[in-house]
N, C-alpha and C. Protein backbone atom coordinates (compact mmCIF):
# COMPACT_ATOMS: atom_id res chain seq x y z
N UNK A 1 39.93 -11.70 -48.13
CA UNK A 1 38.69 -11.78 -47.41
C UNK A 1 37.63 -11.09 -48.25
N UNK A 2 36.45 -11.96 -49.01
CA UNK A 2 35.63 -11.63 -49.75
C UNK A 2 34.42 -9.89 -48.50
N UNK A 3 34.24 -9.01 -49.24
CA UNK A 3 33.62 -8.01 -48.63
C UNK A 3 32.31 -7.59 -49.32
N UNK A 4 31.60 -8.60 -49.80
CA UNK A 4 30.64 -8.30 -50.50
C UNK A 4 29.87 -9.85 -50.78
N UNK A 5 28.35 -10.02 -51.36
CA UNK A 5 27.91 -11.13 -51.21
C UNK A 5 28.45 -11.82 -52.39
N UNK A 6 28.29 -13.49 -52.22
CA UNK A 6 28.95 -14.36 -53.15
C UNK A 6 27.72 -15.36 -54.25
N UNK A 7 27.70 -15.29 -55.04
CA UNK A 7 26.58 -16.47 -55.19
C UNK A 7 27.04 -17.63 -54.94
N UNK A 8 25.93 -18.40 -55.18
CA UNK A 8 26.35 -19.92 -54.67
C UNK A 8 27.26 -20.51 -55.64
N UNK A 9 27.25 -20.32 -56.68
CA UNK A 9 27.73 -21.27 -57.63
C UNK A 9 29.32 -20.91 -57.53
N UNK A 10 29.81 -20.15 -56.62
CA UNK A 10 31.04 -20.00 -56.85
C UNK A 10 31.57 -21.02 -55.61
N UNK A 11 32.52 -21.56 -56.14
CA UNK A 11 33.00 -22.84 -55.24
C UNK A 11 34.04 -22.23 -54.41
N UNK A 12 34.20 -22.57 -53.66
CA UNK A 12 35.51 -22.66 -52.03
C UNK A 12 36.52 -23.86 -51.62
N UNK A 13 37.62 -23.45 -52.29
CA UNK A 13 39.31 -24.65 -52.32
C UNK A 13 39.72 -24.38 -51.18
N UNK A 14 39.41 -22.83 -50.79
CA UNK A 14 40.14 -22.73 -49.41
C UNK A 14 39.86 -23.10 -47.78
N UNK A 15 40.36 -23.73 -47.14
CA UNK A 15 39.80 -24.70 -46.06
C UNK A 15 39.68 -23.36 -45.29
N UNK A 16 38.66 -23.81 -44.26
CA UNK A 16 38.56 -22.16 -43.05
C UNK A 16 37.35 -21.25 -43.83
N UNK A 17 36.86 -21.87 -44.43
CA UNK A 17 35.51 -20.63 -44.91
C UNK A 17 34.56 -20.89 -44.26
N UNK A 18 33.95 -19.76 -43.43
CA UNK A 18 32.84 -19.14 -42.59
C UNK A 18 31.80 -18.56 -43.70
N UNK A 19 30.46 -19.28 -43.68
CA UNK A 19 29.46 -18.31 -44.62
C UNK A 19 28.50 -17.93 -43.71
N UNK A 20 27.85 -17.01 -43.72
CA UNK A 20 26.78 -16.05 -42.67
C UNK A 20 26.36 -15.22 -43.54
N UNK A 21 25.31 -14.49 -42.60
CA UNK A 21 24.60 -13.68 -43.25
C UNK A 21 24.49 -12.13 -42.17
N UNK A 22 24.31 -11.13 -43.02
CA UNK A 22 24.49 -9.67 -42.27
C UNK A 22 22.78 -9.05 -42.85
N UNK A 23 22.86 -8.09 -41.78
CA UNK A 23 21.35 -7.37 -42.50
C UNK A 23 22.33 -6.19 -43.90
N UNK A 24 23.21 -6.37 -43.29
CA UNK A 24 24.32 -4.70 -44.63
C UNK A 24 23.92 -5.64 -46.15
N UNK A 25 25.22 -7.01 -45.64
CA UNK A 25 25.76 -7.76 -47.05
C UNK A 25 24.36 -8.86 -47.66
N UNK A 26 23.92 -9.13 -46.47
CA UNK A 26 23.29 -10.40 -47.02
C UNK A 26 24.27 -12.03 -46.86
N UNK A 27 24.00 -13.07 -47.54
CA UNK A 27 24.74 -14.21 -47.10
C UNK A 27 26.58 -13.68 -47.91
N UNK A 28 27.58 -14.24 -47.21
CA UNK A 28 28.77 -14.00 -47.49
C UNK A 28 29.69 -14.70 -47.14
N UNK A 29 30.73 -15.01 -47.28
CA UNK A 29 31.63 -16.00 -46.98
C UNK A 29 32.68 -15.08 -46.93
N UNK A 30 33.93 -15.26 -45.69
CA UNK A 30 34.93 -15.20 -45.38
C UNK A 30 35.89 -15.83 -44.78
N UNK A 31 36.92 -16.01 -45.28
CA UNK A 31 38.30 -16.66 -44.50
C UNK A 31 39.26 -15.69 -44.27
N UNK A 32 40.47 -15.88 -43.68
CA UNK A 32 41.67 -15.61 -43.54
C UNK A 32 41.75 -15.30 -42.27
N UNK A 33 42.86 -14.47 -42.17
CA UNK A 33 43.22 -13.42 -40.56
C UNK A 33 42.31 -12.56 -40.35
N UNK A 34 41.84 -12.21 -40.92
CA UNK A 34 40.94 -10.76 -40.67
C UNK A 34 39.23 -11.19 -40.96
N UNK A 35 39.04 -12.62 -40.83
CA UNK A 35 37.58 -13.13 -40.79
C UNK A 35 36.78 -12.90 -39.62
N UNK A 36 37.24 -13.17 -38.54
CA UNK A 36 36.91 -12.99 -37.06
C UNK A 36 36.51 -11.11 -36.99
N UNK A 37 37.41 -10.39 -37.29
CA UNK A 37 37.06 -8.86 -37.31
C UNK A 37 36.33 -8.25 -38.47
N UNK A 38 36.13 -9.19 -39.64
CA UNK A 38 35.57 -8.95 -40.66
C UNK A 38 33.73 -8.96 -40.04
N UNK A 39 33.75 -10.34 -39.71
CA UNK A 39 32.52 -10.86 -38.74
C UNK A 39 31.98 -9.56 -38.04
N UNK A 40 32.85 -9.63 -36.90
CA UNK A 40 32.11 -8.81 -36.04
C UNK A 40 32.00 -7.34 -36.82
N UNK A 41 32.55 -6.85 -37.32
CA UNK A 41 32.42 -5.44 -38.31
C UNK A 41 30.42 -5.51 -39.08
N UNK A 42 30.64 -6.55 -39.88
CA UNK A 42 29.59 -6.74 -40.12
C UNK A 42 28.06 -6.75 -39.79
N UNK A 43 28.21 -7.54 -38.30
CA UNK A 43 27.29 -7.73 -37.65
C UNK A 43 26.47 -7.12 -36.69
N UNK A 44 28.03 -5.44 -36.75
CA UNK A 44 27.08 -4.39 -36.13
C UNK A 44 26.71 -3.38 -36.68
N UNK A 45 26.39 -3.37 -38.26
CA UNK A 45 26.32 -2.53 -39.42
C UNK A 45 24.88 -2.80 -39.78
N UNK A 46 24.15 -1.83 -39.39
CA UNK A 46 22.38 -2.02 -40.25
C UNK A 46 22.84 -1.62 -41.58
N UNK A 47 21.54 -2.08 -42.48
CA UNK A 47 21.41 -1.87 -43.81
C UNK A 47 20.69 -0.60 -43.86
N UNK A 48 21.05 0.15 -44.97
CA UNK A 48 20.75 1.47 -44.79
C UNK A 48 19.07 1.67 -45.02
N UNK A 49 18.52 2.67 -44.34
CA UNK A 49 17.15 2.77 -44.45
C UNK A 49 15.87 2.35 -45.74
N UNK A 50 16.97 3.03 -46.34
CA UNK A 50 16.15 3.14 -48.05
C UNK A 50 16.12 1.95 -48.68
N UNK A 51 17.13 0.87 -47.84
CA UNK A 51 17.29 -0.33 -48.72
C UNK A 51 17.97 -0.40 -49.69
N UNK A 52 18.96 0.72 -50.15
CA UNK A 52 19.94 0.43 -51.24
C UNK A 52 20.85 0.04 -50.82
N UNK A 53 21.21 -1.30 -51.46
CA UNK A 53 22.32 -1.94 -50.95
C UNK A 53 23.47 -1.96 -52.24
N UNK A 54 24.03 -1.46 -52.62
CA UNK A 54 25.02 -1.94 -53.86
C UNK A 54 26.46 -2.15 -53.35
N UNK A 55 26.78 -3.34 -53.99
CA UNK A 55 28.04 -4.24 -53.64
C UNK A 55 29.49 -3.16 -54.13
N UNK A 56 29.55 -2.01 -54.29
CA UNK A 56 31.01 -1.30 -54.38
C UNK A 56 30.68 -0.29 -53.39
N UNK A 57 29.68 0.25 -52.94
CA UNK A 57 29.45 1.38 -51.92
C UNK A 57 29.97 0.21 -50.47
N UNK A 58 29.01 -0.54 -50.04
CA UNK A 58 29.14 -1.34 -49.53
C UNK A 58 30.59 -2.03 -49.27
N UNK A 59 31.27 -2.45 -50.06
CA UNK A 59 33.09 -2.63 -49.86
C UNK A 59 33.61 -1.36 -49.81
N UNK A 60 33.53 -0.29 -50.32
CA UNK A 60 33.72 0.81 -49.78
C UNK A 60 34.12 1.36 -47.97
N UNK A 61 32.56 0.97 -47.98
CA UNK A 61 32.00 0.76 -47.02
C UNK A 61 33.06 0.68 -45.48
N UNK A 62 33.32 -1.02 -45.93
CA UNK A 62 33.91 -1.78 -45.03
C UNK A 62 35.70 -1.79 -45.00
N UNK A 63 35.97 -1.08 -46.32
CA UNK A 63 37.63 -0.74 -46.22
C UNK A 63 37.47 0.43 -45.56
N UNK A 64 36.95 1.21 -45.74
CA UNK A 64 37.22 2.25 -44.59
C UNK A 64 37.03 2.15 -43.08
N UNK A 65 36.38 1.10 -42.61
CA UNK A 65 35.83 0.86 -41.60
C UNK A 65 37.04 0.20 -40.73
N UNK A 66 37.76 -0.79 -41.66
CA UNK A 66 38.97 -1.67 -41.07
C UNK A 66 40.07 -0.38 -41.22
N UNK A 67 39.80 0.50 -42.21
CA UNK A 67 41.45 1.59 -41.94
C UNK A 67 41.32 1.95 -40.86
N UNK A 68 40.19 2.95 -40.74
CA UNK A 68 40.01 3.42 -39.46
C UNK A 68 40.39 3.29 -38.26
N UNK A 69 40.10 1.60 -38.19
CA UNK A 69 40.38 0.99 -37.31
C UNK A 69 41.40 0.55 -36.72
N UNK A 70 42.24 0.23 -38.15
CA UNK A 70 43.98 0.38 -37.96
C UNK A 70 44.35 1.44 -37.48
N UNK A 71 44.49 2.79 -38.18
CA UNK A 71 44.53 3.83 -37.65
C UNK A 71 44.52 3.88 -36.21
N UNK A 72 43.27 3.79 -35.87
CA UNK A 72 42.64 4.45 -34.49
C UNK A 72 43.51 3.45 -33.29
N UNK A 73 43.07 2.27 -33.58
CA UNK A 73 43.51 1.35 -32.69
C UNK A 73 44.08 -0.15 -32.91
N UNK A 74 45.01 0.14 -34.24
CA UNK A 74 45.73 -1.00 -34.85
C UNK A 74 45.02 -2.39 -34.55
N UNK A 75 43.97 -2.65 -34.24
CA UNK A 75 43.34 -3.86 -34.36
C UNK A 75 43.45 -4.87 -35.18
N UNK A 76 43.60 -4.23 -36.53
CA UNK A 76 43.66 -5.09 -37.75
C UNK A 76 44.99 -5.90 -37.57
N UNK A 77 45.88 -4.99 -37.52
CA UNK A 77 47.84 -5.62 -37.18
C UNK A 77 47.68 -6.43 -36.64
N UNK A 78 47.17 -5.64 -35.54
CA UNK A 78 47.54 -6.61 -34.52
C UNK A 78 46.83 -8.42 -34.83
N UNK A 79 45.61 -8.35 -35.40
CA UNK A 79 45.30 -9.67 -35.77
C UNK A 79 45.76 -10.45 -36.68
N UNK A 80 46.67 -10.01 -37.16
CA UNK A 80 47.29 -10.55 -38.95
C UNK A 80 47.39 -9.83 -40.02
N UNK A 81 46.14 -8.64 -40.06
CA UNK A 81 46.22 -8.57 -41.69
C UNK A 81 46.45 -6.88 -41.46
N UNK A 82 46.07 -6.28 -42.62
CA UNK A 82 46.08 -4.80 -43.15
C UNK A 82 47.18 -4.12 -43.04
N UNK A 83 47.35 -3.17 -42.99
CA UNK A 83 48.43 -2.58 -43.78
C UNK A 83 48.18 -2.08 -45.69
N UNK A 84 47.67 -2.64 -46.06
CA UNK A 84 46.91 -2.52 -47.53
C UNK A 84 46.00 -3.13 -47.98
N UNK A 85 44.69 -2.43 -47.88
CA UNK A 85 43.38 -3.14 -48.93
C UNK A 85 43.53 -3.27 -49.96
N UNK A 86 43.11 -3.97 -50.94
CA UNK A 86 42.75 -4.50 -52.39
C UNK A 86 41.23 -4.27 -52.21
N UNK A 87 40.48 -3.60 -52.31
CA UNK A 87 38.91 -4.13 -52.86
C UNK A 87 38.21 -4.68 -53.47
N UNK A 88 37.60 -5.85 -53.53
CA UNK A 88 37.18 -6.75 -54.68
C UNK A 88 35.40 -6.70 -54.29
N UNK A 89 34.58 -6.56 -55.16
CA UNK A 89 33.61 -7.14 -54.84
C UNK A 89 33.14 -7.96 -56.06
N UNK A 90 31.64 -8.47 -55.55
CA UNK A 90 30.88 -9.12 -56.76
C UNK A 90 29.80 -8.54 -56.82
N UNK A 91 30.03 -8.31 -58.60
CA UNK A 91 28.97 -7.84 -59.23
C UNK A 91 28.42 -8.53 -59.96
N UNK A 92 26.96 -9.10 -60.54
CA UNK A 92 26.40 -9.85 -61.73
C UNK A 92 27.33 -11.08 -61.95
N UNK A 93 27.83 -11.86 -60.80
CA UNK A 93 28.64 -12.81 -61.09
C UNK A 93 29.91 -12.85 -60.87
N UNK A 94 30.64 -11.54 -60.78
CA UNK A 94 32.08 -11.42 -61.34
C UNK A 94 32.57 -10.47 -60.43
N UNK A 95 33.83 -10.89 -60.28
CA UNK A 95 34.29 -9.79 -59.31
C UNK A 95 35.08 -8.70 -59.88
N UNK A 96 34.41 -7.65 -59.43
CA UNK A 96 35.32 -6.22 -59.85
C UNK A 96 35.89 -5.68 -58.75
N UNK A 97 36.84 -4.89 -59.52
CA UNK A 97 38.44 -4.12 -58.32
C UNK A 97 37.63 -2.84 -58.19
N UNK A 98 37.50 -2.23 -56.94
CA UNK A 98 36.93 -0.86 -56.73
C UNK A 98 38.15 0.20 -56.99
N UNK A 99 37.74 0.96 -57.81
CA UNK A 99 39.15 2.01 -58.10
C UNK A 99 38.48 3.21 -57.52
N UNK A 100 39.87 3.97 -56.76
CA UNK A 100 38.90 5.06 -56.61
C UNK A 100 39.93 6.17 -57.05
């Protein structure tokens, strides 16, 4: 499940992709099990005051938001996914792995 914005030129093989837009991410596309909670995560997240938005704070961001959530109230399980993030976002085109 992409956690960061996509440009257009990147194409979609996988059937089930949802694209929308957030005031956090901007336009974005997601599929899988965890699209539906990805969604709503999103959509109740303002963009931060100052207007800095950068795409690894931001996935940051939102893996902690779904641990938590596992944690707190296994939501994620229970819908299909987590148990382990990967972080990917896109940067200048390309997607980079967030290491921390």
């Amino acid at each position: 499940m992409p956690l960061s914005p996509l440009p257009e030129r990147i194409g979609f093989i996988r059937w089930g992709v949802t694209r929308a837009e957030s005031a956090l991410c901007g336009p974005y596309a997601v599929a899988g099990s965890g699209a539906e909670a990805f969604e709503t995560l999103v959509s109740g997240m303002p963009a931060p005051a100052d207007d800095t938005i950068t795409p690894d704070l931001t996935a940051l961001t939102f893996s902690g938001e779904l641990m938590s959530r596992e944690i707190l109230t296994g939501e994620p399980i229970r819908s299909g996914f987590g148990g382990a993030y990967e972080v990917l976002y896109c940067d200048v085109g390309e997607f980079q792995k967030l290491i921390i």
